[in-house]
Protein backbone atom coordinates (compact mmCIF):
# COMPACT_ATOMS: atom_id res chain seq x y z
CA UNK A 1 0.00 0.00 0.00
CA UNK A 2 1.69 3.02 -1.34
CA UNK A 3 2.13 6.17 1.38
CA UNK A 4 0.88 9.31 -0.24
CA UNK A 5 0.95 12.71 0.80
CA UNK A 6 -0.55 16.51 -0.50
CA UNK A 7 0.38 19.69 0.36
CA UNK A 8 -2.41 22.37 1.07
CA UNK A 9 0.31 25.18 1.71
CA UNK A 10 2.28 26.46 4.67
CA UNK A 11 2.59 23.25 7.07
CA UNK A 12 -0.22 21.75 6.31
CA UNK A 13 -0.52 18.21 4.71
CA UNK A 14 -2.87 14.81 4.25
CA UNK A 15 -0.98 11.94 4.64
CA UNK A 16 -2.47 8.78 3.73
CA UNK A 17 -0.69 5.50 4.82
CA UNK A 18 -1.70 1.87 6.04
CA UNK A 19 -5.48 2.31 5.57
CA UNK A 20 -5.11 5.49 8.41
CA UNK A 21 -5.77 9.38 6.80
CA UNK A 22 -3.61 11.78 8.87
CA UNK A 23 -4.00 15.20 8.94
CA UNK A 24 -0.38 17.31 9.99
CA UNK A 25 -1.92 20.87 10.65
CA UNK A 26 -5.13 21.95 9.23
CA UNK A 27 -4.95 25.39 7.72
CA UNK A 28 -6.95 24.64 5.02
CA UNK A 29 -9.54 27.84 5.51
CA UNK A 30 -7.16 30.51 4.94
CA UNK A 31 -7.43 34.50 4.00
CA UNK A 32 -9.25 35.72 1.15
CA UNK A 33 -6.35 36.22 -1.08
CA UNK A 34 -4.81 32.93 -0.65
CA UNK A 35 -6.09 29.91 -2.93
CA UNK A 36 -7.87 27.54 -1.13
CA UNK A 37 -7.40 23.32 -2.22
CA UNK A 38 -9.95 21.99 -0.12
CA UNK A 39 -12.71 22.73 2.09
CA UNK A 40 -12.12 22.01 5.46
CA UNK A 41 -16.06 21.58 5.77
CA UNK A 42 -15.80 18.80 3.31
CA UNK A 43 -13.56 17.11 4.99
CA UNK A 44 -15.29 13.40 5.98
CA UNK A 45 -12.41 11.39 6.40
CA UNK A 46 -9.87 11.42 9.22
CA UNK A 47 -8.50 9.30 11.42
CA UNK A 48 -6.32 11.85 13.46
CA UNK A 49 -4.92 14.76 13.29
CA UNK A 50 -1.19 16.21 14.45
CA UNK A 51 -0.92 19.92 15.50
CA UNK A 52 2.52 21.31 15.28
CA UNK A 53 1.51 24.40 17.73
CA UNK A 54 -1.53 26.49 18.34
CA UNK A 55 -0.86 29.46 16.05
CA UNK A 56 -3.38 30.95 13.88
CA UNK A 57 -2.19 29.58 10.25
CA UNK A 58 -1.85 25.98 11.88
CA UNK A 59 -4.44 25.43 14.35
CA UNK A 60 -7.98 26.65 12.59
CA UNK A 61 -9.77 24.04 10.79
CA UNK A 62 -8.84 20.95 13.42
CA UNK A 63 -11.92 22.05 15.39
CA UNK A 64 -14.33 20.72 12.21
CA UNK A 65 -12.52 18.44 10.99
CA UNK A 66 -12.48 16.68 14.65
CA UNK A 67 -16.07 17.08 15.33
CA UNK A 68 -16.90 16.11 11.26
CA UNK A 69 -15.04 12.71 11.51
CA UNK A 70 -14.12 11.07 14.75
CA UNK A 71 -10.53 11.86 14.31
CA UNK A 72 -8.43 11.61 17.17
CA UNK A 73 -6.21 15.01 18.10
CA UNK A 74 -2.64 14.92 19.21
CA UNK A 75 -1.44 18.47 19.97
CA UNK A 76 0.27 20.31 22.90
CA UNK A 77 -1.43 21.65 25.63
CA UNK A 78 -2.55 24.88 24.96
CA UNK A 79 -3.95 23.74 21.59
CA UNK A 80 -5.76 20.92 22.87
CA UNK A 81 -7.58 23.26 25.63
CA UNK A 82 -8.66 25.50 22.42
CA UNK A 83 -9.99 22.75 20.89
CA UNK A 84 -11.87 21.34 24.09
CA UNK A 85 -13.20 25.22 24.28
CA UNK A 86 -14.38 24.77 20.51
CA UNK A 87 -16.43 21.83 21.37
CA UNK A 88 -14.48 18.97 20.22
CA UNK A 89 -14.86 15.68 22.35
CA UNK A 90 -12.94 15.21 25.38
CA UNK A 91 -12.37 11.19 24.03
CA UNK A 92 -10.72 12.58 20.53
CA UNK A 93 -8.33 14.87 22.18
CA UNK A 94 -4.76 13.56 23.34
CA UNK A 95 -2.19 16.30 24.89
CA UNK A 96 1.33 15.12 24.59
CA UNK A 97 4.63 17.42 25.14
CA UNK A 98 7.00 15.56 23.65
CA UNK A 99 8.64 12.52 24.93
CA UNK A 100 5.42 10.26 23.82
CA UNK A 101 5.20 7.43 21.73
CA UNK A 102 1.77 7.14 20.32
CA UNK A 103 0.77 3.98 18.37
CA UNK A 104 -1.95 4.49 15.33
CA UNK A 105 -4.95 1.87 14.48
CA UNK A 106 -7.56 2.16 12.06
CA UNK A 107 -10.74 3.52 12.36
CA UNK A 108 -11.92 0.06 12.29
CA UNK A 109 -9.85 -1.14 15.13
CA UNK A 110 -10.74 1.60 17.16
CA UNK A 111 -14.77 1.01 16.90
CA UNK A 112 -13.94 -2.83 17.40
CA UNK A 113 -12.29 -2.08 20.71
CA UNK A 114 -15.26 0.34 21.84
CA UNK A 115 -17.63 -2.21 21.01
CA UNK A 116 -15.49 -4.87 22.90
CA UNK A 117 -14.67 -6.58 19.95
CA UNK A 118 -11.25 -7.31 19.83
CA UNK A 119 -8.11 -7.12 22.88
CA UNK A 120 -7.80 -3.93 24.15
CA UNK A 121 -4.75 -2.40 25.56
CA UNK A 122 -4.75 -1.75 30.11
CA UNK A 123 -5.78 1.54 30.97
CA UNK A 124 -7.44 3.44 34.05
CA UNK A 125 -11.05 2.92 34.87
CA UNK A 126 -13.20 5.11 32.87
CA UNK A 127 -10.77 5.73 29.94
CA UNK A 128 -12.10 5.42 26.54
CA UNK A 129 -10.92 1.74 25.31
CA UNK A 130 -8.20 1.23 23.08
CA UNK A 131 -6.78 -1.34 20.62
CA UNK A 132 -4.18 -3.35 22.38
CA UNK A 133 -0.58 -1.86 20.28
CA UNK A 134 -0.56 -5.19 18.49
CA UNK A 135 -2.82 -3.90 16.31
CA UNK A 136 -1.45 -0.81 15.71
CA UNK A 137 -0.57 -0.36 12.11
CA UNK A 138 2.01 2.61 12.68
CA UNK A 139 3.38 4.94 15.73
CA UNK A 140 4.73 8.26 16.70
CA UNK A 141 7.45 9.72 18.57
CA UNK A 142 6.79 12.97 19.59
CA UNK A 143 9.53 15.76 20.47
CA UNK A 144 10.01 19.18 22.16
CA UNK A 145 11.31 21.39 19.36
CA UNK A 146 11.15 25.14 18.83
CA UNK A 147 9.25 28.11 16.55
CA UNK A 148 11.72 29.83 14.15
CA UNK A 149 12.63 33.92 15.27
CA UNK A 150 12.02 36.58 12.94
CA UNK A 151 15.29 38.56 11.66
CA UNK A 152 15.91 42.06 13.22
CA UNK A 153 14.73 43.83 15.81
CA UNK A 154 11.46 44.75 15.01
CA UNK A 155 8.45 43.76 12.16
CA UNK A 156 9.51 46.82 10.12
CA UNK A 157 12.79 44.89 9.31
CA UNK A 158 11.18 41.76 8.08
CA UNK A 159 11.99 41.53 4.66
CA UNK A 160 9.09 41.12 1.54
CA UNK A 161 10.99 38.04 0.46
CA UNK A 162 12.92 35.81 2.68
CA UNK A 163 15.87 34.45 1.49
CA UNK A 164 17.33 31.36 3.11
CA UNK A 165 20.92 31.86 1.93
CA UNK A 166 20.53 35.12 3.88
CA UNK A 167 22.74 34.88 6.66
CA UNK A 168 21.79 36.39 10.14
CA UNK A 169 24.94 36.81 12.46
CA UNK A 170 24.19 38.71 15.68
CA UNK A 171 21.89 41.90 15.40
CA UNK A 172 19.10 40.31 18.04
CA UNK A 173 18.40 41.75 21.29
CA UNK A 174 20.21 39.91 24.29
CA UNK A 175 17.06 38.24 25.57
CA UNK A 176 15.28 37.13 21.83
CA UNK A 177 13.05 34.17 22.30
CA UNK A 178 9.91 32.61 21.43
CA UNK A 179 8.48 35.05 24.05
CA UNK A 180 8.88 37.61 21.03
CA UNK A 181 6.81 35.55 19.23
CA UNK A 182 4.26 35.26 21.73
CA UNK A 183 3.96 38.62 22.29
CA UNK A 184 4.21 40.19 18.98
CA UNK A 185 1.41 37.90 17.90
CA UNK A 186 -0.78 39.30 21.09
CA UNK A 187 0.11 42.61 21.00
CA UNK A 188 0.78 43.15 17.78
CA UNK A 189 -0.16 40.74 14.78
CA UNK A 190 -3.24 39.90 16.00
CA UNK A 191 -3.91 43.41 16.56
CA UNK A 192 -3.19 45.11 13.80
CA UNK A 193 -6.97 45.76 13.00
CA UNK A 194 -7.34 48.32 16.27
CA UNK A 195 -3.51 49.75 15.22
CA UNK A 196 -4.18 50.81 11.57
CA UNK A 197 -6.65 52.56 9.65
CA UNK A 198 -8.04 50.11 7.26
CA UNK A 199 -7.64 52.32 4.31
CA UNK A 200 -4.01 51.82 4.85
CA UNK A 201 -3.68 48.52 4.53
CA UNK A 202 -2.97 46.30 1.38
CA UNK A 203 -5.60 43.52 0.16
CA UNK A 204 -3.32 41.10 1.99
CA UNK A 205 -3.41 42.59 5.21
CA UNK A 206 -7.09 43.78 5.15
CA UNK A 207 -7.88 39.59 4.36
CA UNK A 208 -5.62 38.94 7.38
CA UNK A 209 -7.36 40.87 9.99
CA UNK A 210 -10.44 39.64 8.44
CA UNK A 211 -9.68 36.39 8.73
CA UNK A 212 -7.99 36.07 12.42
CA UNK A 213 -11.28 38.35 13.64
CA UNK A 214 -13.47 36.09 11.25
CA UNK A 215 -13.92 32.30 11.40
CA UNK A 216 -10.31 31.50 13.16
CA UNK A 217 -10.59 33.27 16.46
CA UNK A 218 -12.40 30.48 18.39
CA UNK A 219 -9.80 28.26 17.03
CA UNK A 220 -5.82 29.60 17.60
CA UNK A 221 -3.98 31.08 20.17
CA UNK A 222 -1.38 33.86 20.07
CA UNK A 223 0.75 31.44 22.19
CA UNK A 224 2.01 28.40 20.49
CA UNK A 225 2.02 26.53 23.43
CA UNK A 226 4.78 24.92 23.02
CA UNK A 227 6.40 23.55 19.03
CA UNK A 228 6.09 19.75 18.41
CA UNK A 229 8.02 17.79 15.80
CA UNK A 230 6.79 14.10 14.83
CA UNK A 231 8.20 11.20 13.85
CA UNK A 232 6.38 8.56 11.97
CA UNK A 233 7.33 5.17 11.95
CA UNK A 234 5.27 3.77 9.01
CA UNK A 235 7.02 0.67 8.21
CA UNK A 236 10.54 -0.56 7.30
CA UNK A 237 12.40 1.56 5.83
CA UNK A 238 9.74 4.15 6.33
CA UNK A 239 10.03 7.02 8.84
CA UNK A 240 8.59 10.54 7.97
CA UNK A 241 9.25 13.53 10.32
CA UNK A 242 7.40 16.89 10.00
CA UNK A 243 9.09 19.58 11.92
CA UNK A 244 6.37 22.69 11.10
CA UNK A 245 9.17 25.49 11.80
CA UNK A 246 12.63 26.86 11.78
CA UNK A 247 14.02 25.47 15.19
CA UNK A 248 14.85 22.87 17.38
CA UNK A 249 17.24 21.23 20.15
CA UNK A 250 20.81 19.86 19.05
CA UNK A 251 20.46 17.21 21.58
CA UNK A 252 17.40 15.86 20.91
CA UNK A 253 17.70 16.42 16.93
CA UNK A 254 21.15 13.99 17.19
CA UNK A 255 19.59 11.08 19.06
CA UNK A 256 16.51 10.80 17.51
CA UNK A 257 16.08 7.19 16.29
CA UNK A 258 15.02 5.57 13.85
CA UNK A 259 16.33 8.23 11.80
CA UNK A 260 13.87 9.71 9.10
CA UNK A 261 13.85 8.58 5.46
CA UNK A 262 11.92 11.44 4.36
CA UNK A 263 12.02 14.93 6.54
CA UNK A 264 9.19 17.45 6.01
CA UNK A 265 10.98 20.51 6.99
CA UNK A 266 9.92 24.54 7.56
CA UNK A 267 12.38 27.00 6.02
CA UNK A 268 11.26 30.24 6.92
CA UNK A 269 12.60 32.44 9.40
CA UNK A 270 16.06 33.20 11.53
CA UNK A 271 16.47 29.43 12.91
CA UNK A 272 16.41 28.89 16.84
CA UNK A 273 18.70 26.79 17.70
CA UNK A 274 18.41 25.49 21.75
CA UNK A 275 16.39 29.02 22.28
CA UNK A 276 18.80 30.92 21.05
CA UNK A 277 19.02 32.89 17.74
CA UNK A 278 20.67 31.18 15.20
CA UNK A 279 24.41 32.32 13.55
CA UNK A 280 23.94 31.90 9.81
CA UNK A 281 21.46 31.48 7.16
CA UNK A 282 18.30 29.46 7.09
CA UNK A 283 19.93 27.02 4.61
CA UNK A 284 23.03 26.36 6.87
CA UNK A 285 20.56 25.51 9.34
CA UNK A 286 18.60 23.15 7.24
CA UNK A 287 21.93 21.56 6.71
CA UNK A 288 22.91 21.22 10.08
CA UNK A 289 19.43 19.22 10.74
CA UNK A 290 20.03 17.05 7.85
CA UNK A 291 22.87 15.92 9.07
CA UNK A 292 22.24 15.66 12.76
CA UNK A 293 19.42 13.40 11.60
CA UNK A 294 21.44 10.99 9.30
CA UNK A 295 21.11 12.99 6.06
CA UNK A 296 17.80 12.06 5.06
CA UNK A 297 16.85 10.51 1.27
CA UNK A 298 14.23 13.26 0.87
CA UNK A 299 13.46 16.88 2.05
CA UNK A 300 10.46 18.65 1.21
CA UNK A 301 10.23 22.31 2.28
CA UNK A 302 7.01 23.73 3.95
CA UNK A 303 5.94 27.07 5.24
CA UNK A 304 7.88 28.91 2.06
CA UNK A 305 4.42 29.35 -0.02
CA UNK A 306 2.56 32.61 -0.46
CA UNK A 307 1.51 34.82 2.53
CA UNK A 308 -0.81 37.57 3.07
CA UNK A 309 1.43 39.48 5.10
CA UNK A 310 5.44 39.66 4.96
CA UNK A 311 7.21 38.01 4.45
CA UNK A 312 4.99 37.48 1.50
CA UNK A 313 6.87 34.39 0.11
CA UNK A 314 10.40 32.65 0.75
CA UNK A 315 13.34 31.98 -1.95
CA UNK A 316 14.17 28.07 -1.05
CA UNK A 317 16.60 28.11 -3.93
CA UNK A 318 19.71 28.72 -1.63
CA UNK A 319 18.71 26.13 0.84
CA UNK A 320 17.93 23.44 -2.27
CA UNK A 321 21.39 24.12 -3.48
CA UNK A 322 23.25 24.02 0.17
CA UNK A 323 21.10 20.62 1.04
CA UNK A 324 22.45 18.84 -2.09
CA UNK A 325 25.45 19.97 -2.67
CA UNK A 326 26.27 19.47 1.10
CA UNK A 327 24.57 16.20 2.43
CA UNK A 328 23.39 13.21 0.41
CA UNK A 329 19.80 14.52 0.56
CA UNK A 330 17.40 15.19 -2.29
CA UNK A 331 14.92 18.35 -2.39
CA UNK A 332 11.70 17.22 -3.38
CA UNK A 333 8.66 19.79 -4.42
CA UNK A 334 5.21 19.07 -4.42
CA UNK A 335 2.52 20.55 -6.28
CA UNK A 336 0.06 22.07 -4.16
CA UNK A 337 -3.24 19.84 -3.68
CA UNK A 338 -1.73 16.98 -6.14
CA UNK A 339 -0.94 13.72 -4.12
CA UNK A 340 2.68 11.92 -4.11
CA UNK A 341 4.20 8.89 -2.77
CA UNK A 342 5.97 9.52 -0.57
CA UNK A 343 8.37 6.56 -0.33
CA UNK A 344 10.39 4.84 -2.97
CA UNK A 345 8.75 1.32 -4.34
């Protein structure tokens, strides 16, 4: 059974594989003046669904999808309490901070166990039942990892385009962190409607305050509650990680086994490396990974598509070159909304 996978822009992704549909973020609502592939109120088949963090262009949509199918929710914290406050069963929603291994079933599996069907794995009293792992027909590590860090010192010095051979040496305050992030996006971002006039505004920005005071704001947080990266163990000779941004920990990135055959990877941003803003460019950083995690057979870039606000779109080109020139990698690019196999027959 082949394992297939389509890209509905930014980090978001349908990944099909041993009779189990997967959802890895679920942007697929977006802001008026960014195509749309598919309607997330269409959406009638899931099985679960992975949440890199709780930010507005990763979080909306997992609410109706969850409630539309069944699907199970693995997210952090702070996303999973959004998604309890949006209605979405207590039974479908798992909180995990990395550290967890998490085995998969089918749907089919799953209603045999709640019916008492077949062996179900020991739990506490009262907890909904669950397949006993033989059955499982693929797993998950999850991991701690980190949201990227915008270049410069403030959003007037993020660029239109970003360009990942651009390298970023110094020039951030002494205390830059995610808590930039956290608070830009509460104070400022995700304010920018009560900060400027609308007439002043481009169609991309009007869209954007639209949308995050529109149909996403019972569904994100300005807080991202914490970045996840997952590793899916889908077979021999088949792991697929999806790290949704620019970041992460040396230590965990070196140790991580089984090592990926196929790394989803974000590429825009200033990298954070261990919390700390990272000394280069975005494509030295994308190297680094690769290597740390055994030079996978296939990268595929996400979050480098077209945004309603800056920076409006990202130049991979430098970080394609660096990956295969440097490491024994491959770039791979998808078409948006067109499915692919993921894995070599």
């Amino acid at each position: 059974m082949a394992t297939t996978l389509e890209w509905f822009g930014t980090t978001t992704y349908r990944l099909k594989t041993n009779g189990i549909t997967i959802f890895l973020d679920t942007w697929l609502e977006r802001p008026s003046v960014l195509p749309k592939f598919l309607d997330v109120n269409a959406v009638t088949e899931a099985d679960y669904i992975f949440i890199s963090h709780a930010h507005f262009d990763h979080l909306p949509g997992a609410d109706r999808i969850a409630i539309n199918t069944g699907a199970i929710v693995i997210a952090n914290g702070e996303a999973i309490s959004v998604l309890r406050a949006a209605g979405v069963p207590e039974e479908q929603l798992v909180p995990v901070a990395g550290g967890e291994r998490v085995p998969l079933f089918t749907r089919e599996s799953r209603l045999e166990a709640k019916r008492g069907e077949v062996s179900v794995a020991p739990g506490p009293p009262g907890a909904p039942p669950r397949p006993d792992n033989k059955l499982a027909v693929a797993s998950v590590h999850v991991w701690p990892s980190l949201h990227c860090l915008m270049p410069g010192k403030s959003h007037a010095e993020i660029p239109d385009v970003m360009d990942t051979g651009k390298e970023y040496i110094g020039g951030a305050a002494e205390y830059a962190c995610t808590l930039d992030i956290t608070l830009g996006m509460k104070y400022g971002l995700l304010k920018i409607g009560d900060h400027m006039p609308r007439e002043a505004m481009d169609d991309g920005l009007r869209s954007f305050v639209d949308y995050v005071n529109g149909s996403a704001k019972k569904c994100m947080s300005h807080f991202d509650g914490g970045q996840l990266l997952f590793n899916f163990l889908l077979g021999e000779q088949k792991t697929l990680m999806w790290s949704g941004h620019l970041g992460g920990y040396d230590g965990i990135l070196k140790i991580i086994e089984p090592k990926p055959n196929v790394l989803i990877q974000a590429i825009a941003g200033r990298a954070n490396l261990n919390g700390r803003p990272f000394d280069g460019s975005a494509a030295q950083f994308a190297v680094q990974v690769c290597e740390w995690l055994g030079e996978p057979e296939k990268v595929i870039w996400c979050l480098h598509d077209d945004s309603p606000i800056k920076p409006w779109t990202v130049n991979v080109k430098p970080a394609t070159d660096l990956i295969q020139s440097r490491t024994r990698s491959r770039v791979v690019a998808l078409t948006l909304a067109e499915s692919t196999a993921v894995f070599d027959v």
